[in-house]
Protein backbone atom coordinates (compact mmCIF):
# COMPACT_ATOMS: atom_id res chain seq x y z
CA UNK A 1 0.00 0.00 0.00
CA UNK A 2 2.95 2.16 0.71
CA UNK A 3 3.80 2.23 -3.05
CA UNK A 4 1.00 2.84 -4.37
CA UNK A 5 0.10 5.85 -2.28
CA UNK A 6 3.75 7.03 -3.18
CA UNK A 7 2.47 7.09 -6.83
CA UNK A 8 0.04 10.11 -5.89
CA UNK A 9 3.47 12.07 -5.65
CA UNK A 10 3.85 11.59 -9.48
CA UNK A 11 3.58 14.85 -11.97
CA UNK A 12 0.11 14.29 -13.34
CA UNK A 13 -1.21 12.55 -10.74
CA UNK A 14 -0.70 15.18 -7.55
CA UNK A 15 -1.71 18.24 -8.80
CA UNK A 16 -5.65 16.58 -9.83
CA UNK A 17 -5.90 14.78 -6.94
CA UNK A 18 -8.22 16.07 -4.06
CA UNK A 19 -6.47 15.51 -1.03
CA UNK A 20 -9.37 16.28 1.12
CA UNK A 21 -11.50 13.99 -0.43
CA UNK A 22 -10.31 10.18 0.81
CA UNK A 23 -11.48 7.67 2.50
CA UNK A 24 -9.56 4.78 4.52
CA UNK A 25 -10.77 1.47 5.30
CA UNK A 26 -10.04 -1.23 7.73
CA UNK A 27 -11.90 -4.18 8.57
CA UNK A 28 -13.74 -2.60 11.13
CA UNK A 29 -13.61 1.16 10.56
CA UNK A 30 -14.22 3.83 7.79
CA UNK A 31 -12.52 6.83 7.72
CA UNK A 32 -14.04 9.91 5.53
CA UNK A 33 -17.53 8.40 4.19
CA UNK A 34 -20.37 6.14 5.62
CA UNK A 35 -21.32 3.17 4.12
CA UNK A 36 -24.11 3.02 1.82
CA UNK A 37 -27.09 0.62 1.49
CA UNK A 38 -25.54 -0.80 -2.09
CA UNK A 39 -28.26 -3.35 -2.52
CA UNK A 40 -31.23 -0.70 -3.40
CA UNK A 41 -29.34 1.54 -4.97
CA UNK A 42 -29.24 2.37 -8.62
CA UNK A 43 -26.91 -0.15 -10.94
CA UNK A 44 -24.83 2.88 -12.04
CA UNK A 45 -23.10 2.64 -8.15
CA UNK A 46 -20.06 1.44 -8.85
CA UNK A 47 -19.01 1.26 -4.60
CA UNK A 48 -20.62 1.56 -0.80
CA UNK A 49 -19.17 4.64 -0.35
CA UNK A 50 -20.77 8.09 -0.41
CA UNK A 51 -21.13 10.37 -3.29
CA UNK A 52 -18.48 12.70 -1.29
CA UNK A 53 -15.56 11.38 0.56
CA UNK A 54 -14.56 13.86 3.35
CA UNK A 55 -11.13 12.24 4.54
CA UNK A 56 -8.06 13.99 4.28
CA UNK A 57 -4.58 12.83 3.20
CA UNK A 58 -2.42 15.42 4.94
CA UNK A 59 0.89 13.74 3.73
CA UNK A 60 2.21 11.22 1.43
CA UNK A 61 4.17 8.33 2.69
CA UNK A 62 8.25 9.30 3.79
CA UNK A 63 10.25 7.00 5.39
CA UNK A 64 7.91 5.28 7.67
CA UNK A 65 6.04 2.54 6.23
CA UNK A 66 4.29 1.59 9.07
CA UNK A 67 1.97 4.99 9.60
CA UNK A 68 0.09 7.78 7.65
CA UNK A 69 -0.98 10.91 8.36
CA UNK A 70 -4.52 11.40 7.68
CA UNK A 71 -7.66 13.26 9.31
CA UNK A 72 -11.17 12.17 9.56
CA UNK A 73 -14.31 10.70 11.81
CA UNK A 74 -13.76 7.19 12.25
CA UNK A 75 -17.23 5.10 11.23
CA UNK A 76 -18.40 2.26 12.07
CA UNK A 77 -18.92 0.32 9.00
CA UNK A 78 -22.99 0.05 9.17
CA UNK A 79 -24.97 0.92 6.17
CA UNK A 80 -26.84 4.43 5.99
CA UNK A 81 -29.37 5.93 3.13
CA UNK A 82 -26.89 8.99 2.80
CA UNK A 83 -26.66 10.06 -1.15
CA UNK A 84 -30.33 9.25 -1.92
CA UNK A 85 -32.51 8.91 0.87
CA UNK A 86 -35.35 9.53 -1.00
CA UNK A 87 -34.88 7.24 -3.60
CA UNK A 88 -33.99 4.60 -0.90
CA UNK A 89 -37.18 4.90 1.12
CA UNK A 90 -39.06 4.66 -2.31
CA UNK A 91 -36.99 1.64 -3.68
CA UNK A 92 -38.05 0.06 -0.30
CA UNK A 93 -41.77 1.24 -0.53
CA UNK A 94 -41.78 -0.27 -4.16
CA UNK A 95 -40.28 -3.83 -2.68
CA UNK A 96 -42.91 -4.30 0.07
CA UNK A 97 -45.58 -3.17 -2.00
CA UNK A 98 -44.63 -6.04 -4.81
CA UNK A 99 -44.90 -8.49 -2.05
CA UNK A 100 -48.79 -7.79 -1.83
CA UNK A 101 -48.61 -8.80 2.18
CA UNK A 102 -51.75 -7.14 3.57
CA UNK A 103 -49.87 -6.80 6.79
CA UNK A 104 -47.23 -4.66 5.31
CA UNK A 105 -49.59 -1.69 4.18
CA UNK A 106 -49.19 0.04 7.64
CA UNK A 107 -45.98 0.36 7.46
CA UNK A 108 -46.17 1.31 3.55
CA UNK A 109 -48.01 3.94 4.88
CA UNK A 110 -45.48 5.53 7.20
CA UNK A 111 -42.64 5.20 4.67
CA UNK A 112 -44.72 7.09 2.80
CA UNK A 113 -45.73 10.02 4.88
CA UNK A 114 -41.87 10.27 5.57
CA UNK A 115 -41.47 10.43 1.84
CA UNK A 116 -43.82 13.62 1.37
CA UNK A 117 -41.38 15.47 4.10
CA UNK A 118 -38.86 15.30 1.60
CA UNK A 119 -34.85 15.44 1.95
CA UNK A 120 -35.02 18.31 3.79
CA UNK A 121 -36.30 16.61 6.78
CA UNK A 122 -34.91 13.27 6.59
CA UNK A 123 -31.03 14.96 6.28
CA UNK A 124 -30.69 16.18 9.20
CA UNK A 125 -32.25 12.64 10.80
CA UNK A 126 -29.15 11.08 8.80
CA UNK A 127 -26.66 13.28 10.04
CA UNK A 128 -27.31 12.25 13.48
CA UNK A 129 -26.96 9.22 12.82
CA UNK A 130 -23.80 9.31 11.19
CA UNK A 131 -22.41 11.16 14.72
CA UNK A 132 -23.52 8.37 16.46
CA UNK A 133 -21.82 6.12 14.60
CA UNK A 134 -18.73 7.93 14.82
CA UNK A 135 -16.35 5.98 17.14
CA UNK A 136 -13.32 8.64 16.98
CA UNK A 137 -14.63 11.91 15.70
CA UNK A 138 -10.20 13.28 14.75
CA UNK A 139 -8.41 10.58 13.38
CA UNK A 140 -4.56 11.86 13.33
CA UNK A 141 -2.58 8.49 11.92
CA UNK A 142 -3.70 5.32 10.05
CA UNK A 143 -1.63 1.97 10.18
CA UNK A 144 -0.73 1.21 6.86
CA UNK A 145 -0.23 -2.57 8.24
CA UNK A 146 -4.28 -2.65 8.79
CA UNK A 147 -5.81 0.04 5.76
CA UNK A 148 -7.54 -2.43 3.54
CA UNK A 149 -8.27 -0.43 0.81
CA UNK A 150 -7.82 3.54 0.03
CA UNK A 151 -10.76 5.56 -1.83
CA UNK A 152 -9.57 8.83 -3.16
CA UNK A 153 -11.36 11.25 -5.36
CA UNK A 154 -9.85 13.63 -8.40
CA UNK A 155 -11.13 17.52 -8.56
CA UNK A 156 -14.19 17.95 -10.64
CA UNK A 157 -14.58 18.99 -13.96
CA UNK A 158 -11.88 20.21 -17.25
CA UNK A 159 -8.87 20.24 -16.88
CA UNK A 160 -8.75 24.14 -18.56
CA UNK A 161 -6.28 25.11 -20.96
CA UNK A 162 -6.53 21.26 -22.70
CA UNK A 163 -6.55 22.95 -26.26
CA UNK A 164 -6.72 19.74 -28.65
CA UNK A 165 -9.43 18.23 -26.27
CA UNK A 166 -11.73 18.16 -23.47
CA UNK A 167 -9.90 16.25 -20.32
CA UNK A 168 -11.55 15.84 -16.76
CA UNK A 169 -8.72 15.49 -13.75
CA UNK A 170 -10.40 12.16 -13.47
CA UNK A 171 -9.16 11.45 -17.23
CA UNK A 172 -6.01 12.82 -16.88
CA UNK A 173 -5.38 10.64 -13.30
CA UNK A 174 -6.29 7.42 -15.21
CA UNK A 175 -4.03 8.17 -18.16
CA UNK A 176 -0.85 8.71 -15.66
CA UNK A 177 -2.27 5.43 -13.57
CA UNK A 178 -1.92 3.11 -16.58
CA UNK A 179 1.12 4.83 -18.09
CA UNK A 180 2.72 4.12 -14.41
CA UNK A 181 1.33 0.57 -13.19
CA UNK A 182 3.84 -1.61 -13.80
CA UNK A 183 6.72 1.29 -14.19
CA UNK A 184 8.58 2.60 -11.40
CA UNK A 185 8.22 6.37 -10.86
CA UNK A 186 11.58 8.19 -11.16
CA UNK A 187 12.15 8.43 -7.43
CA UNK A 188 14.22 7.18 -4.86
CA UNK A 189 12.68 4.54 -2.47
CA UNK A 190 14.28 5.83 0.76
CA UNK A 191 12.80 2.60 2.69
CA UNK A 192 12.68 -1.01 0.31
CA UNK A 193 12.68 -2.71 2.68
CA UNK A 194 9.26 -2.13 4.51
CA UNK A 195 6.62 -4.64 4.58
CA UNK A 196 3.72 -4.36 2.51
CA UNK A 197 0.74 -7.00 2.95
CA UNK A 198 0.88 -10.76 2.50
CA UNK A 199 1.51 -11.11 -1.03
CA UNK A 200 -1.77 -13.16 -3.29
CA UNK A 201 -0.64 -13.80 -6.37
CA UNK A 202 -4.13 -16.02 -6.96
CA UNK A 203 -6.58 -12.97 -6.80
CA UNK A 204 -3.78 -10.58 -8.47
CA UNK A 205 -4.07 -13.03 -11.79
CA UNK A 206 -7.72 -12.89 -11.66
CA UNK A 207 -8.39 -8.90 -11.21
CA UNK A 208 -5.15 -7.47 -12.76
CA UNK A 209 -3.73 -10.25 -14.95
CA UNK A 210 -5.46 -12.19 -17.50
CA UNK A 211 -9.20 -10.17 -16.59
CA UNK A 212 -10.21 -9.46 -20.16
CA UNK A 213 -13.20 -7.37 -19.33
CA UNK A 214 -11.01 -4.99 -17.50
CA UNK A 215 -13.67 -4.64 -14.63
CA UNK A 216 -13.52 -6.00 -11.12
CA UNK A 217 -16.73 -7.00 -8.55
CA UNK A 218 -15.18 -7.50 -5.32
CA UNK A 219 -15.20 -6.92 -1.19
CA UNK A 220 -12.19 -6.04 0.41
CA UNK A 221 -12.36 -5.38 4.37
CA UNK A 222 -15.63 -2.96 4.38
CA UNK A 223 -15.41 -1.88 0.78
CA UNK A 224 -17.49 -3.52 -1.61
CA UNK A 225 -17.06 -2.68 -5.74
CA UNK A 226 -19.22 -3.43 -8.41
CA UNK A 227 -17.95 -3.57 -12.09
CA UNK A 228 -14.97 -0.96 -11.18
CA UNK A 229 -12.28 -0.13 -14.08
CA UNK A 230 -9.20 -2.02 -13.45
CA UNK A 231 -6.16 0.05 -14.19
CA UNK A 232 -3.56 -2.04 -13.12
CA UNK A 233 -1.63 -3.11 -10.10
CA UNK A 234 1.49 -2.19 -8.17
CA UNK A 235 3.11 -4.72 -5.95
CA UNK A 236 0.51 -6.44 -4.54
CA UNK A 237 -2.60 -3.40 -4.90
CA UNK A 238 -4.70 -3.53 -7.31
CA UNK A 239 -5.61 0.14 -8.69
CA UNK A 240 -8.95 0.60 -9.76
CA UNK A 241 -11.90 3.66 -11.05
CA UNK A 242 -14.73 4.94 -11.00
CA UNK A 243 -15.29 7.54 -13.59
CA UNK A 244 -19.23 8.20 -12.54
CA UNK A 245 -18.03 10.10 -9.06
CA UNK A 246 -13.91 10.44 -9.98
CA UNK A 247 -12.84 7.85 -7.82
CA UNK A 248 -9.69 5.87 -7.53
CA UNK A 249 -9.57 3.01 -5.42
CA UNK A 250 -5.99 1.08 -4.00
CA UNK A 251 -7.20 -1.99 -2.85
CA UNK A 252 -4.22 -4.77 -1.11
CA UNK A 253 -5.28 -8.31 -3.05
CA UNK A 254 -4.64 -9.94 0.31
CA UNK A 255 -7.88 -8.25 1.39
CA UNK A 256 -10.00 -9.14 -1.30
CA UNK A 257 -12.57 -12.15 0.08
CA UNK A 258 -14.76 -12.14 -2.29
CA UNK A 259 -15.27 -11.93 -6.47
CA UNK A 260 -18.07 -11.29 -8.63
């Protein structure tokens, strides 16, 4: 993991990069998003993150491989309705209501009423919820040893100035990514010999190697991902996207439990 978060040093990589838009997780915490309710949400949701990621990554990895400085509320990982909580309580509404269970209707009925509030009143219900699920509200350091996976988001929009084309930072991140994976970046590695995670070459094969569809379905730690570009791997992460929100997730194989 250490390498790969070295690579967000890289010309064309650090400067589109939103460093205050991460998230870190472990098998038992998240750090900078919730979890979302994945199962009745729209296909197009590529993770079971938020929309918004509101860790930070105050600096990239020096000499220590064992620690990195972030900031953040630590989460428990339990699912909330946080990007659409609307469209949740409908998608819900629409599932009990295709059961035709007479008994169900009263309920129906409440879900619905809370509906016709609207987001507006429902928000700030969520947000509560979210503090009370925060278990350290100022993260200062993260073990490397124990970060499952890393979420990180580009800065919206064009690039400006492109004058051949139209790039997005997201675009321009992916290009370096895949020009990198498999290169070394032109630095010095002031510590080879730290420890990254238990290498797996099996599930490295499978989502970076001979994966002709050059998507990945997987759960690693807390993080589920659903049909996520595969851009490549370093060591043993595997670096993935998620063009739809500007995501790029580093996810260590030796996490990964399960494939889609």
């Amino acid at each position: 993991m250490k390498k790969a978060l070295e690579l967000l040093s890289c010309e064309g990589i650090r400067e589109n990069v939103d460093f205050n838009a991460f998230a870190f997780i472990t098998d038992f915490f998240v750090v900078g998003s919730p979890l979302v309710l994945l199962g009745l949400l729209p296909n197009a949701k590529i993770d079971n993150l938020s929309a918004i990621l509101d860790g930070s990554l105050n600096k990239l990895p020096g000499c220590e491989c064992d620690t990195i400085d972030i900031s953040g509320r630590a989460l428990y990982p339990v699912p909330l309705p946080v990007d659409d909580p609307i469209g949740l309580l409908q998608s819900i509404v629409d599932a009990l209501t295709a059961l035709g269970i007479p008994g169900l209707q009263p309920l129906i009925d409440l879900l619905e009423v809370i509906i016709l509030l609207g987001e507006d009143v429902i928000a700030p219900v969520i947000d509560v919820l979210i503090d009370l699920l925060a278990t350290l509200p100022n993260v200062d350091l993260a073990s490397l040893c124990n970060l499952k996976a890393v979420a990180f988001q580009t800065l919206p929009g064009l690039i400006p100035g492109c004058t051949t084309s139209e790039i997005t930072y997201y675009q321009a991140v992916r290009h370096k990514f895949k020009c990198l994976l498999g290169k070394d970046c032109e630095k010095d590695d002031c510590n080879p010999e730290c420890e990254e995670c238990c290498c797996n070459e099996g599930i490295l094969k499978e989502l970076a190697g001979g994966n002709i569809t050059g998507t990945a379905t997987l759960t690693a730690g807390s993080l589920s991902l659903q049909g996520a570009e595969v851009f490549g791997s370093i060591g043993n992460v595997i670096v993935l996207g998620n063009e739809g929100e500007n995501k790029v997730y580093f996810v260590c194989a030796d996490a990964v439990s399960l494939i889609g």
